[in-house]
PDB file of N, CA and C in Angstrom:
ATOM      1  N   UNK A   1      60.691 -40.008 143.079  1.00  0.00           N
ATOM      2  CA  UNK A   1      59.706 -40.214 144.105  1.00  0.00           C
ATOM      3  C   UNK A   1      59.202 -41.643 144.058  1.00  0.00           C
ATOM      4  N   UNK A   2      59.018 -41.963 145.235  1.00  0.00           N
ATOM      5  CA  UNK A   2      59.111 -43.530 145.467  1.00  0.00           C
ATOM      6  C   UNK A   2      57.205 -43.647 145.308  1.00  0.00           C
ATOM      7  N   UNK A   3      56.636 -44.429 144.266  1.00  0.00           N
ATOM      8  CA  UNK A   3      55.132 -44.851 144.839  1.00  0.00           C
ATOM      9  C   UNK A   3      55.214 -45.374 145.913  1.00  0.00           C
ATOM     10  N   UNK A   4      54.004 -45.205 146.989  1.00  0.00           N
ATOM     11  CA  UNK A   4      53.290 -46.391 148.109  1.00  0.00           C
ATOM     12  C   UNK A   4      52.329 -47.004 147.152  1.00  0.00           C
ATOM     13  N   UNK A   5      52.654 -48.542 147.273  1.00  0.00           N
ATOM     14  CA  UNK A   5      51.260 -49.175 146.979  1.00  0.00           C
ATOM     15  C   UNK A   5      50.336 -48.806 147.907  1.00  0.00           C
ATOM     16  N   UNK A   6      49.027 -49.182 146.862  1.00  0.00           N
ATOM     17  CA  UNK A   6      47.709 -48.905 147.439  1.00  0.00           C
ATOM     18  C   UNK A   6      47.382 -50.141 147.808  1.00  0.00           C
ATOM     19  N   UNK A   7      46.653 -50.280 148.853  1.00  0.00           N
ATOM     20  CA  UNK A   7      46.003 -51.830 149.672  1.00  0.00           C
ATOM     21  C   UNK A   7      44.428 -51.586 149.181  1.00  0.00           C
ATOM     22  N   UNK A   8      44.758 -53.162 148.295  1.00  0.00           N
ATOM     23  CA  UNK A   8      43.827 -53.838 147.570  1.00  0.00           C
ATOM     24  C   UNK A   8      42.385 -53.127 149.045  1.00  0.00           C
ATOM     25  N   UNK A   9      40.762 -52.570 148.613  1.00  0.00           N
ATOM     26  CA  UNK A   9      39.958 -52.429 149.399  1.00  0.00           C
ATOM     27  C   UNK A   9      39.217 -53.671 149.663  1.00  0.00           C
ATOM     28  N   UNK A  10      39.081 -54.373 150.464  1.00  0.00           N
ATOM     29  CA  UNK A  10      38.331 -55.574 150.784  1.00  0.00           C
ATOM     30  C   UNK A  10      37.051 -55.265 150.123  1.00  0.00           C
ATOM     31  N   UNK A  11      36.705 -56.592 149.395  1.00  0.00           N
ATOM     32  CA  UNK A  11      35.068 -56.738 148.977  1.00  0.00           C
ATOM     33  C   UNK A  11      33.820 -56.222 149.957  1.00  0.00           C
ATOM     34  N   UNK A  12      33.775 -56.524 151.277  1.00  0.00           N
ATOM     35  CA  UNK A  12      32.836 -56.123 152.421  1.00  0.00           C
ATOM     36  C   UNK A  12      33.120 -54.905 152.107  1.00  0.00           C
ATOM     37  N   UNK A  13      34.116 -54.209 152.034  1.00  0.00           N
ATOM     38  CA  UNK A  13      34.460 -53.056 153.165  1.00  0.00           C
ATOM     39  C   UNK A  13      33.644 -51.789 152.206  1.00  0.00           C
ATOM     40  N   UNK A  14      34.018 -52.185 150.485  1.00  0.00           N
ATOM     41  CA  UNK A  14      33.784 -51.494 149.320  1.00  0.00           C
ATOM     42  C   UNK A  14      31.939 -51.514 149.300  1.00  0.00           C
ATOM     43  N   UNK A  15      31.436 -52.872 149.332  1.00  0.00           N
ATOM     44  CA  UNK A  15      30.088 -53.263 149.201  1.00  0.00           C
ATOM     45  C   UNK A  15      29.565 -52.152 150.107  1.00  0.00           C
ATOM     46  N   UNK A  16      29.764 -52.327 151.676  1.00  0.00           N
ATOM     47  CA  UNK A  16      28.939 -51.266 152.770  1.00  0.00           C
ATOM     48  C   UNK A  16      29.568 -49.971 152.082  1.00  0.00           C
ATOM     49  N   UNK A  17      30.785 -49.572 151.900  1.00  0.00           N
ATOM     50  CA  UNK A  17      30.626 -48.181 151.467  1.00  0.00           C
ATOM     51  C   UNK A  17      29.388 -47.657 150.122  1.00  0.00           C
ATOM     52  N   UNK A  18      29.196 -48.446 149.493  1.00  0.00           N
ATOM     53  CA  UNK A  18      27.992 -48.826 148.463  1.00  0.00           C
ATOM     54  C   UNK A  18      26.959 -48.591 148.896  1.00  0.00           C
ATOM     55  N   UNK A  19      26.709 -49.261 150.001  1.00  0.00           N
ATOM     56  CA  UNK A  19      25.213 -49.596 150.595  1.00  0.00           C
ATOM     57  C   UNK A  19      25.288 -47.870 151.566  1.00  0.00           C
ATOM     58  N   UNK A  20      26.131 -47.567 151.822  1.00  0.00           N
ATOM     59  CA  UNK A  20      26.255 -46.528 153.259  1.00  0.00           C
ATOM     60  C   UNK A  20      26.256 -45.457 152.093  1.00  0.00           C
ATOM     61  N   UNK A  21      26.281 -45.330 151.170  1.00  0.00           N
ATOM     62  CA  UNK A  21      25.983 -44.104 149.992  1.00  0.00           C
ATOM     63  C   UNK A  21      24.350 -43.965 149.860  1.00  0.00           C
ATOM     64  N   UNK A  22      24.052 -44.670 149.764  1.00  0.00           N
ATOM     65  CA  UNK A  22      23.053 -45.012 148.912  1.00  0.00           C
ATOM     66  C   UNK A  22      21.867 -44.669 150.374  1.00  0.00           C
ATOM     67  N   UNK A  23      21.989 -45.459 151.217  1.00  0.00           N
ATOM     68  CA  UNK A  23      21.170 -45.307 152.851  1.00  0.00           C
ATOM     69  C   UNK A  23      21.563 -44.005 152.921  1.00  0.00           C
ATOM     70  N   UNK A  24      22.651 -43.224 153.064  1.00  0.00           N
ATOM     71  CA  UNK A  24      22.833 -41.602 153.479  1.00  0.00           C
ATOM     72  C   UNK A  24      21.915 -41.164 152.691  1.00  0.00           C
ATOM     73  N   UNK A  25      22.189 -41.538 151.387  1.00  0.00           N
ATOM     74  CA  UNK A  25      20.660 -40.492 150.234  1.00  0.00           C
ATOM     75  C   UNK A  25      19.221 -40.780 150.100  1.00  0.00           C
ATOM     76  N   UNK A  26      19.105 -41.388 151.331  1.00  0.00           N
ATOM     77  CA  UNK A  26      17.736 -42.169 151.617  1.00  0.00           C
ATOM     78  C   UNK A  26      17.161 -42.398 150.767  1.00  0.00           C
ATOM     79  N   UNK A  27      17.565 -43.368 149.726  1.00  0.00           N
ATOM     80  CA  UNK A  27      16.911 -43.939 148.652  1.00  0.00           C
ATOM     81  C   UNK A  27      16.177 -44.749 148.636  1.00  0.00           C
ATOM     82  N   UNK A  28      15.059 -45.279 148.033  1.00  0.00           N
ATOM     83  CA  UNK A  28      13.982 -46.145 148.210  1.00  0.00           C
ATOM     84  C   UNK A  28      14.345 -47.267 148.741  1.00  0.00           C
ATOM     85  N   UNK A  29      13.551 -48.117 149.555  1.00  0.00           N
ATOM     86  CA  UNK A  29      14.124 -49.328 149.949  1.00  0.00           C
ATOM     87  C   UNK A  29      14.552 -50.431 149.236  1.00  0.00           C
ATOM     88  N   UNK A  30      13.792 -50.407 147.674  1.00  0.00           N
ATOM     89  CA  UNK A  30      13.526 -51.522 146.877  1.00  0.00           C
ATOM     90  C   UNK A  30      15.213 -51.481 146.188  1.00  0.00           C
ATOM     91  N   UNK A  31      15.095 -50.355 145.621  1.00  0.00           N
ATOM     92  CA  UNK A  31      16.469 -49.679 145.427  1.00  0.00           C
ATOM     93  C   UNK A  31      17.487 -50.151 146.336  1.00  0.00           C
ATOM     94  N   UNK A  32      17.747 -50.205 147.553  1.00  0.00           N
ATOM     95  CA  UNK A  32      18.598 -50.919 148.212  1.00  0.00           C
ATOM     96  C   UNK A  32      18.641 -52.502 148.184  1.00  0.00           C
ATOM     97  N   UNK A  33      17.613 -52.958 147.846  1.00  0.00           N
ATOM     98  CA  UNK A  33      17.347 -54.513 147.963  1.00  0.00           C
ATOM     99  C   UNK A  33      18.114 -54.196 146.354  1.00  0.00           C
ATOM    100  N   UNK A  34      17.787 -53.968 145.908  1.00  0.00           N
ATOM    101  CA  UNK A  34      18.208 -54.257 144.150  1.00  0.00           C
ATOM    102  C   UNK A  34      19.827 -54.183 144.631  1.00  0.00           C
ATOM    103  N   UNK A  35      20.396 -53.067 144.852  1.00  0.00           N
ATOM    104  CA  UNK A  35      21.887 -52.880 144.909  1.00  0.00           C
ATOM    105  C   UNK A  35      22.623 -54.160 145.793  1.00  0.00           C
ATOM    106  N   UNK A  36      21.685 -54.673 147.110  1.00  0.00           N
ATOM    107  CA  UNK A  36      22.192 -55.812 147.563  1.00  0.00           C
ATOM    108  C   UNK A  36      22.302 -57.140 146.675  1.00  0.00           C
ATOM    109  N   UNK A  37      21.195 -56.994 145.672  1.00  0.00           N
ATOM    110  CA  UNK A  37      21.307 -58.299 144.630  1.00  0.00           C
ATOM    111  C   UNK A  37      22.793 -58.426 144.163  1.00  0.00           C
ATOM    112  N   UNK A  38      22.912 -56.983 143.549  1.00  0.00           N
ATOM    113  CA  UNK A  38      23.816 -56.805 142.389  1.00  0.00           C
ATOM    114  C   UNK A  38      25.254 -57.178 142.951  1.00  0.00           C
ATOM    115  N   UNK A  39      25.787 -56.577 144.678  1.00  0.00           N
ATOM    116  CA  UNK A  39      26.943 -57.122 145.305  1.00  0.00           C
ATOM    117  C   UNK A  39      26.819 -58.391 145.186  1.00  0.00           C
ATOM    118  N   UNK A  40      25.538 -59.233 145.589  1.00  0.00           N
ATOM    119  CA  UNK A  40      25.612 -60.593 145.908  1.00  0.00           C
ATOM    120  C   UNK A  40      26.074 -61.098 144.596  1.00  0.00           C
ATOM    121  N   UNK A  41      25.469 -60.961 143.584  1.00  0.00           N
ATOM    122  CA  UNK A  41      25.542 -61.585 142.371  1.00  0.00           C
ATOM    123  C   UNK A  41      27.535 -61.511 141.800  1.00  0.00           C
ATOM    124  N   UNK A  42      27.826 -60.096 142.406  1.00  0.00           N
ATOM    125  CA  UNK A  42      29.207 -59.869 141.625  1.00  0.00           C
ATOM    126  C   UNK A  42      30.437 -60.737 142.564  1.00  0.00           C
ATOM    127  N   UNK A  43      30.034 -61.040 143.955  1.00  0.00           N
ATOM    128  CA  UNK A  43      30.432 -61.949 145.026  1.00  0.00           C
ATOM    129  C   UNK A  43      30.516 -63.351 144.476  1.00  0.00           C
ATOM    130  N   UNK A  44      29.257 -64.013 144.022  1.00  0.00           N
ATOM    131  CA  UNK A  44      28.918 -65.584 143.808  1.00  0.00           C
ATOM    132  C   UNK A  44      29.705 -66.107 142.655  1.00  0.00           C
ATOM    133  N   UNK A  45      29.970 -64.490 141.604  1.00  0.00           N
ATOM    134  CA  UNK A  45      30.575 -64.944 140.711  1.00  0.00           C
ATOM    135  C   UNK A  45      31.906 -64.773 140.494  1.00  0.00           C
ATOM    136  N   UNK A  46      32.794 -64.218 141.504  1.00  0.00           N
ATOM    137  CA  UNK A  46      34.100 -64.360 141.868  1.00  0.00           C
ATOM    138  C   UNK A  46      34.696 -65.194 142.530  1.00  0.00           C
ATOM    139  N   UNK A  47      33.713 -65.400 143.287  1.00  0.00           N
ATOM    140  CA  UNK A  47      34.720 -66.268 144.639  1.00  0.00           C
ATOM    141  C   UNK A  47      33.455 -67.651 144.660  1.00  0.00           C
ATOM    142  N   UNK A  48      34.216 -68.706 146.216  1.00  0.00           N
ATOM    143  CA  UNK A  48      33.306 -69.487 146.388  1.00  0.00           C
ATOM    144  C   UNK A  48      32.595 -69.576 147.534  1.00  0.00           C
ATOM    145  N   UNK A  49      31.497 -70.125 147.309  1.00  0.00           N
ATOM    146  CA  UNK A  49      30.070 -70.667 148.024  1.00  0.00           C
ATOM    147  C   UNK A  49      31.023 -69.912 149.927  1.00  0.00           C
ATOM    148  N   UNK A  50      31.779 -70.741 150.271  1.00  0.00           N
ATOM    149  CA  UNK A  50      31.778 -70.134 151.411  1.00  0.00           C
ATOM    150  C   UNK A  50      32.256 -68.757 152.082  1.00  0.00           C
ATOM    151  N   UNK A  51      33.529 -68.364 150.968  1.00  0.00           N
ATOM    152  CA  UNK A  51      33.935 -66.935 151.034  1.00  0.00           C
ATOM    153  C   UNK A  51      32.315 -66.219 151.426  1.00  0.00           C
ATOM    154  N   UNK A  52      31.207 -66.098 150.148  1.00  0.00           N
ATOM    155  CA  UNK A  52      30.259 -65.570 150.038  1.00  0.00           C
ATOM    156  C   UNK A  52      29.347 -65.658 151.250  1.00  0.00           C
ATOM    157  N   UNK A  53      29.822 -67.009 151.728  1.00  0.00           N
ATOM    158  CA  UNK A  53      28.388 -66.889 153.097  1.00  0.00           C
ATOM    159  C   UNK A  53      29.171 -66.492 153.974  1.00  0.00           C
ATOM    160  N   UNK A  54      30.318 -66.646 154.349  1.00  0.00           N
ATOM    161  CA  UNK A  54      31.053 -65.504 155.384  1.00  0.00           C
ATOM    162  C   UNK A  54      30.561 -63.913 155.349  1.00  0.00           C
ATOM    163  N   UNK A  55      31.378 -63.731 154.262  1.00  0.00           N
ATOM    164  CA  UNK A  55      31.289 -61.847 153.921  1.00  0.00           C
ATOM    165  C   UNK A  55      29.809 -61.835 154.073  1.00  0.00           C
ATOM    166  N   UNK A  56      28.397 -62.161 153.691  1.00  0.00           N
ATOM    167  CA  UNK A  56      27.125 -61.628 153.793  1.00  0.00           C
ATOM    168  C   UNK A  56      26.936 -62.179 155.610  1.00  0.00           C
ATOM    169  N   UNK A  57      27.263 -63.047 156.067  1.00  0.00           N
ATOM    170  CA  UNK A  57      27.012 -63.113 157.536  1.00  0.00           C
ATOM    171  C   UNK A  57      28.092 -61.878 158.195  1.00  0.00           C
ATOM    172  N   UNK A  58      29.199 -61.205 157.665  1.00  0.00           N
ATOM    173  CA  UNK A  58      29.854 -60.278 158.100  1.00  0.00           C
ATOM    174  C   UNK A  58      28.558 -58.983 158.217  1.00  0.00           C
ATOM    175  N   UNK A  59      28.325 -59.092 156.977  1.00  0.00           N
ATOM    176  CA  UNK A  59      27.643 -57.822 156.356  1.00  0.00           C
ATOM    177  C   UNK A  59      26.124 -57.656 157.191  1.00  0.00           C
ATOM    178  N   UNK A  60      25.595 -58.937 157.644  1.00  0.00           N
ATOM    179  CA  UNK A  60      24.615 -58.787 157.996  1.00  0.00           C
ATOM    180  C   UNK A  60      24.637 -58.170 159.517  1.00  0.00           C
ATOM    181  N   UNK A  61      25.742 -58.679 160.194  1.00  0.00           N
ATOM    182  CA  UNK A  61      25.793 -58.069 161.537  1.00  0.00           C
ATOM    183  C   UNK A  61      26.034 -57.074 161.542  1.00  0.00           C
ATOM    184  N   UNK A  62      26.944 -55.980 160.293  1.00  0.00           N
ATOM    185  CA  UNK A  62      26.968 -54.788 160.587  1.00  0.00           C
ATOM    186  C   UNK A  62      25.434 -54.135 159.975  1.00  0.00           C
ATOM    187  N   UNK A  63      24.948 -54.538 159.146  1.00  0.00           N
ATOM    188  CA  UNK A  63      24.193 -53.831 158.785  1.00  0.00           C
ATOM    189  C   UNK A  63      22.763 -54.167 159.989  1.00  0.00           C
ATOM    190  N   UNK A  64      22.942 -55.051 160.601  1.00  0.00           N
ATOM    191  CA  UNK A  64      22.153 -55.141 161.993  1.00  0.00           C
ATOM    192  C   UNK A  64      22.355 -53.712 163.546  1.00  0.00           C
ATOM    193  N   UNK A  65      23.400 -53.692 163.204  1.00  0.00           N
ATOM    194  CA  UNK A  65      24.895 -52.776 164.660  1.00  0.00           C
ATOM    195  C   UNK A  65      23.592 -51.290 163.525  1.00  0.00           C
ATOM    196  N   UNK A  66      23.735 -50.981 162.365  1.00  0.00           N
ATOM    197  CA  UNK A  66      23.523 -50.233 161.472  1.00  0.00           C
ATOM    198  C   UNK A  66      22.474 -49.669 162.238  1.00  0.00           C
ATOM    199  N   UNK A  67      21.185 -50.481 161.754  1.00  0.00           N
ATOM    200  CA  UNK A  67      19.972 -50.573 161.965  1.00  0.00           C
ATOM    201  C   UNK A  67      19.439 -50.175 163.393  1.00  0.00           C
ATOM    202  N   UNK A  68      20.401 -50.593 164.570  1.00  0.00           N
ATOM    203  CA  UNK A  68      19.911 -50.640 165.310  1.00  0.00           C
ATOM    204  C   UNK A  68      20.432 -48.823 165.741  1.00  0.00           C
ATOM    205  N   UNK A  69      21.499 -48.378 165.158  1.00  0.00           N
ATOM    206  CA  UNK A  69      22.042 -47.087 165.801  1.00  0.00           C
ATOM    207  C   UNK A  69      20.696 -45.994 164.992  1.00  0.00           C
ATOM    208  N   UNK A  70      20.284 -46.462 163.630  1.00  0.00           N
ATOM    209  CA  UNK A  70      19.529 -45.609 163.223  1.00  0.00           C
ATOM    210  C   UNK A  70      18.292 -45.596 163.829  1.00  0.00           C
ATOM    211  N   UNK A  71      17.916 -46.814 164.396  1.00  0.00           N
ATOM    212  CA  UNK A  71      16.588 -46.540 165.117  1.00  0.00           C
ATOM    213  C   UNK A  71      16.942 -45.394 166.448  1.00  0.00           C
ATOM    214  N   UNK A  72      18.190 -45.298 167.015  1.00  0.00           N
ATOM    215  CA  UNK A  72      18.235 -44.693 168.216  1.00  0.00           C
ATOM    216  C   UNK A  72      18.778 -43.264 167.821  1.00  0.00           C
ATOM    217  N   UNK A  73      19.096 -42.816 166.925  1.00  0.00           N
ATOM    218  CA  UNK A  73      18.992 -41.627 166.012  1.00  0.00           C
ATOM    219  C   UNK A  73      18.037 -41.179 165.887  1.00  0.00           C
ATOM    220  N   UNK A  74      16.845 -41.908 165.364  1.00  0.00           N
ATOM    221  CA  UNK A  74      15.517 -40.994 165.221  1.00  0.00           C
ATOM    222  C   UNK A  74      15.074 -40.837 166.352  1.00  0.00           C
ATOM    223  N   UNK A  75      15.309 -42.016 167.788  1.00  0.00           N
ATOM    224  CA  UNK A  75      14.653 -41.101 168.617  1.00  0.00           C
ATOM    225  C   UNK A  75      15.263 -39.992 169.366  1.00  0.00           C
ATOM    226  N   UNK A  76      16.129 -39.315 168.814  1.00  0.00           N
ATOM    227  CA  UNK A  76      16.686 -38.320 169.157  1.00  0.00           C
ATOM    228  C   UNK A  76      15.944 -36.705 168.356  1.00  0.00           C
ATOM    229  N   UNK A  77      15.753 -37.340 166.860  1.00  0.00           N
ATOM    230  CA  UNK A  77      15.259 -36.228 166.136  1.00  0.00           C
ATOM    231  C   UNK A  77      14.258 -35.167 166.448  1.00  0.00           C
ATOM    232  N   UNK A  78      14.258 -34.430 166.705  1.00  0.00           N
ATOM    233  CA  UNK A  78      13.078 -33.316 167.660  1.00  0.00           C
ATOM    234  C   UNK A  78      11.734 -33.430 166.564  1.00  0.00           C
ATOM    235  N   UNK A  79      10.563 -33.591 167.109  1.00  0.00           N
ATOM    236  CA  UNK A  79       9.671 -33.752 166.567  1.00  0.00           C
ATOM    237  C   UNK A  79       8.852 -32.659 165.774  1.00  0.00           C
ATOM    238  N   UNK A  80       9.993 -31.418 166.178  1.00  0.00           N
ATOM    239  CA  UNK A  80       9.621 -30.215 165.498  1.00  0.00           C
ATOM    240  C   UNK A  80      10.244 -29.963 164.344  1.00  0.00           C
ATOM    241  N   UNK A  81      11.039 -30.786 164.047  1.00  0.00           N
ATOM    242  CA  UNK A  81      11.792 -31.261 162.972  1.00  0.00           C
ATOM    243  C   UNK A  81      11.415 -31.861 161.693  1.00  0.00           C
ATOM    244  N   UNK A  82      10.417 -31.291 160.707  1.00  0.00           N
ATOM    245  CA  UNK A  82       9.770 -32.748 160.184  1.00  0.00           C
ATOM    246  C   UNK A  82      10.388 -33.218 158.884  1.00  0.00           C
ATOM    247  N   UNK A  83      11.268 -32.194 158.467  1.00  0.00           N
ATOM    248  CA  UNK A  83      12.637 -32.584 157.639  1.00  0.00           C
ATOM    249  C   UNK A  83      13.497 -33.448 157.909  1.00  0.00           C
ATOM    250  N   UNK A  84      14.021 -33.373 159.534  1.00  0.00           N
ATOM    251  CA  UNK A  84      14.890 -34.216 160.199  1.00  0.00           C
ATOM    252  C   UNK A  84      14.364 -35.318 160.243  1.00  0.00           C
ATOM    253  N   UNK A  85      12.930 -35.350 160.664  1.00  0.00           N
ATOM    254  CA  UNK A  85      12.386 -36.561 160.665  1.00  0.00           C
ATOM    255  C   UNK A  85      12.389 -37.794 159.609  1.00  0.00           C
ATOM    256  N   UNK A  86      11.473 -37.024 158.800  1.00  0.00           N
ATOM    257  CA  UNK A  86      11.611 -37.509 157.149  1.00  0.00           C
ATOM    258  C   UNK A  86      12.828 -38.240 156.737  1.00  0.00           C
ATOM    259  N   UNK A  87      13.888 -37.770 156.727  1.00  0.00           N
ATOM    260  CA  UNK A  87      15.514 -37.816 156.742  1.00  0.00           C
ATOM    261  C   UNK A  87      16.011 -39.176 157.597  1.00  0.00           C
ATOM    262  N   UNK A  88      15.160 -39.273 158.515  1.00  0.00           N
ATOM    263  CA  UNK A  88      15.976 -40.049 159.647  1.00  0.00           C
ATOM    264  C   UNK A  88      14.912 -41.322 158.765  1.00  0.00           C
ATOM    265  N   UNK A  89      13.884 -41.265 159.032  1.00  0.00           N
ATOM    266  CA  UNK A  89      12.420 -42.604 159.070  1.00  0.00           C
ATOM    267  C   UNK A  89      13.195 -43.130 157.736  1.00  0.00           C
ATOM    268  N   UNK A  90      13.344 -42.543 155.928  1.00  0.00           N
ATOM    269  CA  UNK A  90      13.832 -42.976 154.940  1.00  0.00           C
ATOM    270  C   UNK A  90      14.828 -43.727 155.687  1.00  0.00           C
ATOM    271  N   UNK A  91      16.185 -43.084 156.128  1.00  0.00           N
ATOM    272  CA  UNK A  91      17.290 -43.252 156.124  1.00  0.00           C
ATOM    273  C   UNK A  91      17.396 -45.119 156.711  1.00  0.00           C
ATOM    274  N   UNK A  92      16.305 -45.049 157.891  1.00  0.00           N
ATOM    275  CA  UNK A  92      16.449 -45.983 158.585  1.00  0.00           C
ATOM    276  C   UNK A  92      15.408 -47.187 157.886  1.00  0.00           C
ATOM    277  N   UNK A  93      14.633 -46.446 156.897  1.00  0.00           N
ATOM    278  CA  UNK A  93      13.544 -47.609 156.123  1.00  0.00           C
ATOM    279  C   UNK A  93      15.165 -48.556 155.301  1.00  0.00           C
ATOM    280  N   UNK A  94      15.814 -47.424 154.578  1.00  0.00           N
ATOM    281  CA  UNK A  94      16.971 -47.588 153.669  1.00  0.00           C
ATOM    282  C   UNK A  94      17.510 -49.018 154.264  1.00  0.00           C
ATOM    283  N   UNK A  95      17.938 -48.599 155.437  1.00  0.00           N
ATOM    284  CA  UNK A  95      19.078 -49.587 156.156  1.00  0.00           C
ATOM    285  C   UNK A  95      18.170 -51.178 156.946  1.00  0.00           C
ATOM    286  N   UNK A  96      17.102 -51.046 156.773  1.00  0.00           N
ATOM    287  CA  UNK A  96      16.118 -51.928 157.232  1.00  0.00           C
ATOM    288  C   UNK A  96      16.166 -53.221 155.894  1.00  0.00           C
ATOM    289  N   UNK A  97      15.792 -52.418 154.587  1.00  0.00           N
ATOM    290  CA  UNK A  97      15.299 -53.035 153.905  1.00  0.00           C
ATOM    291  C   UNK A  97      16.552 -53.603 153.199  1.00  0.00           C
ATOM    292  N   UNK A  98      17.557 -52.981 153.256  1.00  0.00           N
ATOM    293  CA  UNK A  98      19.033 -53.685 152.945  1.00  0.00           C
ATOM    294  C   UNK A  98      19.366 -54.541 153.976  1.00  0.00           C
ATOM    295  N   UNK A  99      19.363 -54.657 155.164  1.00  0.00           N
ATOM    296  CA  UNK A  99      19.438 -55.582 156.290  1.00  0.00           C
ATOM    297  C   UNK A  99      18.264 -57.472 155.695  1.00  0.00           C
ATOM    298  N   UNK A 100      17.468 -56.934 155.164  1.00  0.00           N
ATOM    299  CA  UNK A 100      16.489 -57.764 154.896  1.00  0.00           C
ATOM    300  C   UNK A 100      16.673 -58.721 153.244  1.00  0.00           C
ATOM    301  N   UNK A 101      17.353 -58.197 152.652  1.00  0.00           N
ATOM    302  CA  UNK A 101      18.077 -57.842 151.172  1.00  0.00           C
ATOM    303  C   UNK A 101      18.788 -59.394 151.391  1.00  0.00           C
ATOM    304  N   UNK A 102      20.062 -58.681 152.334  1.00  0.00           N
ATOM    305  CA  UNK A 102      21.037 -59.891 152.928  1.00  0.00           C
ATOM    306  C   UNK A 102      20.592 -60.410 153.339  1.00  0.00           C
ATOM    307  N   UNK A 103      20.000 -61.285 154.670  1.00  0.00           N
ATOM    308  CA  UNK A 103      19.175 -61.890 155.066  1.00  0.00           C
ATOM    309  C   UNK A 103      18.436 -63.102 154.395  1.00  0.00           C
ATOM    310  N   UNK A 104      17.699 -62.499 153.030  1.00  0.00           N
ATOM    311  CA  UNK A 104      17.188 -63.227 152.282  1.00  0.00           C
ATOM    312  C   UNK A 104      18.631 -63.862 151.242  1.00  0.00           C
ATOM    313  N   UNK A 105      19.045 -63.070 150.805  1.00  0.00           N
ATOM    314  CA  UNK A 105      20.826 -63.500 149.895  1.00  0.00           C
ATOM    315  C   UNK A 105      21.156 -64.415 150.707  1.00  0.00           C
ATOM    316  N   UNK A 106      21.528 -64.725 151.577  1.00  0.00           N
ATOM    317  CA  UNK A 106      22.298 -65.194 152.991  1.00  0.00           C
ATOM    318  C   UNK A 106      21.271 -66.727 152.890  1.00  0.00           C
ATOM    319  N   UNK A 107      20.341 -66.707 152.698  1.00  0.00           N
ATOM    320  CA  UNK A 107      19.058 -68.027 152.825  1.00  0.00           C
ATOM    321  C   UNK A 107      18.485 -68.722 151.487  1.00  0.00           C
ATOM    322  N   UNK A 108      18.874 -67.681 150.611  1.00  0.00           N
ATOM    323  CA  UNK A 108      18.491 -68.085 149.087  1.00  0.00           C
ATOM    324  C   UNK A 108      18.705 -69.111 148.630  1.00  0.00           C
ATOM    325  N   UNK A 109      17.777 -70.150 148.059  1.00  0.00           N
ATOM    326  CA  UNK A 109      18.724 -71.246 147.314  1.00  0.00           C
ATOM    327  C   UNK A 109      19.900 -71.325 146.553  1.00  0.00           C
ATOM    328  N   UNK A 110      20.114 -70.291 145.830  1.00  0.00           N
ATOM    329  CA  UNK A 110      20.645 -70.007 144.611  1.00  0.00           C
ATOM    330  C   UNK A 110      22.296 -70.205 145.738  1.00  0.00           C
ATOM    331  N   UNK A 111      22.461 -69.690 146.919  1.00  0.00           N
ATOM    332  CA  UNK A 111      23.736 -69.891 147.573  1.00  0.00           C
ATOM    333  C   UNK A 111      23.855 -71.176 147.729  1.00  0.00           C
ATOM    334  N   UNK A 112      23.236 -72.078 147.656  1.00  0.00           N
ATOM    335  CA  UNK A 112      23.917 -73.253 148.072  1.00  0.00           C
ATOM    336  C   UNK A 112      24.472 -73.715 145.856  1.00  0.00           C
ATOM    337  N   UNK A 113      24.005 -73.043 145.296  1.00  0.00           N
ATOM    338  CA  UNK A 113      24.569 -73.624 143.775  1.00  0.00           C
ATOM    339  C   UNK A 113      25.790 -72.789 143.509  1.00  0.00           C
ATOM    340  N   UNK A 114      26.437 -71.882 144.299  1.00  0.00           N
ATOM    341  CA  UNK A 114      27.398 -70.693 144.356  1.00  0.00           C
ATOM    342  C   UNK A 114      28.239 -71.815 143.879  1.00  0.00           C
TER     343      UNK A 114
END
């Protein structure tokens, strides 16, 4: 039996599956800012200065596209719902405060010493 190689997972693609775990389990926001450090940090120290400001300007527009579908999710959530609710408001605090994470990574001094 013949192996198929496996295709190497792109750095972005692995990071948001990271971040899109973590936002599904509506985990604290700070908690998401921390996990955005930790990609940035494992990014700055692989590759260089511009790879890194690409992929986080990638990352930021999706996690913008993100942000903006979860705001239009909750207003779907029935207000009789207050589980759903709960669920949705975290979910979308989650994806806010990781949007903001990058943002700041993306502006940091520390990127221009990458």
């Amino acid at each position: 039996m013949a192996s198929k190689k496996q295709r190497a997972v792109r750095p972005l693609d692995a990071a948001l599956t990271r971040l899109q775990a973590l936002a599904m389990r509506a985990v604290q926001p700070h908690r998401m800012a921390r996990e955005v450090d930790i990609i940035v940090g494992e990014w700055r120290a692989a590759e260089d200065f511009d790879v890194v400001r690409e992929r986080l300007g990638e990352l930021q527009e999706m996690l913008a596209a993100g942000v903006a579908d979860a705001e239009e999710q909750l207003s779907y959530v029935d207000a009789e719902e207050p589980a759903a609710a709960k669920q949705a408001q975290a979910t979308l605090a989650a994806l806010v405060a990781t949007l903001g994470a990058v943002r700041h990574a993306a502006s940091a001094p520390e990127a221009a010493a990458a």
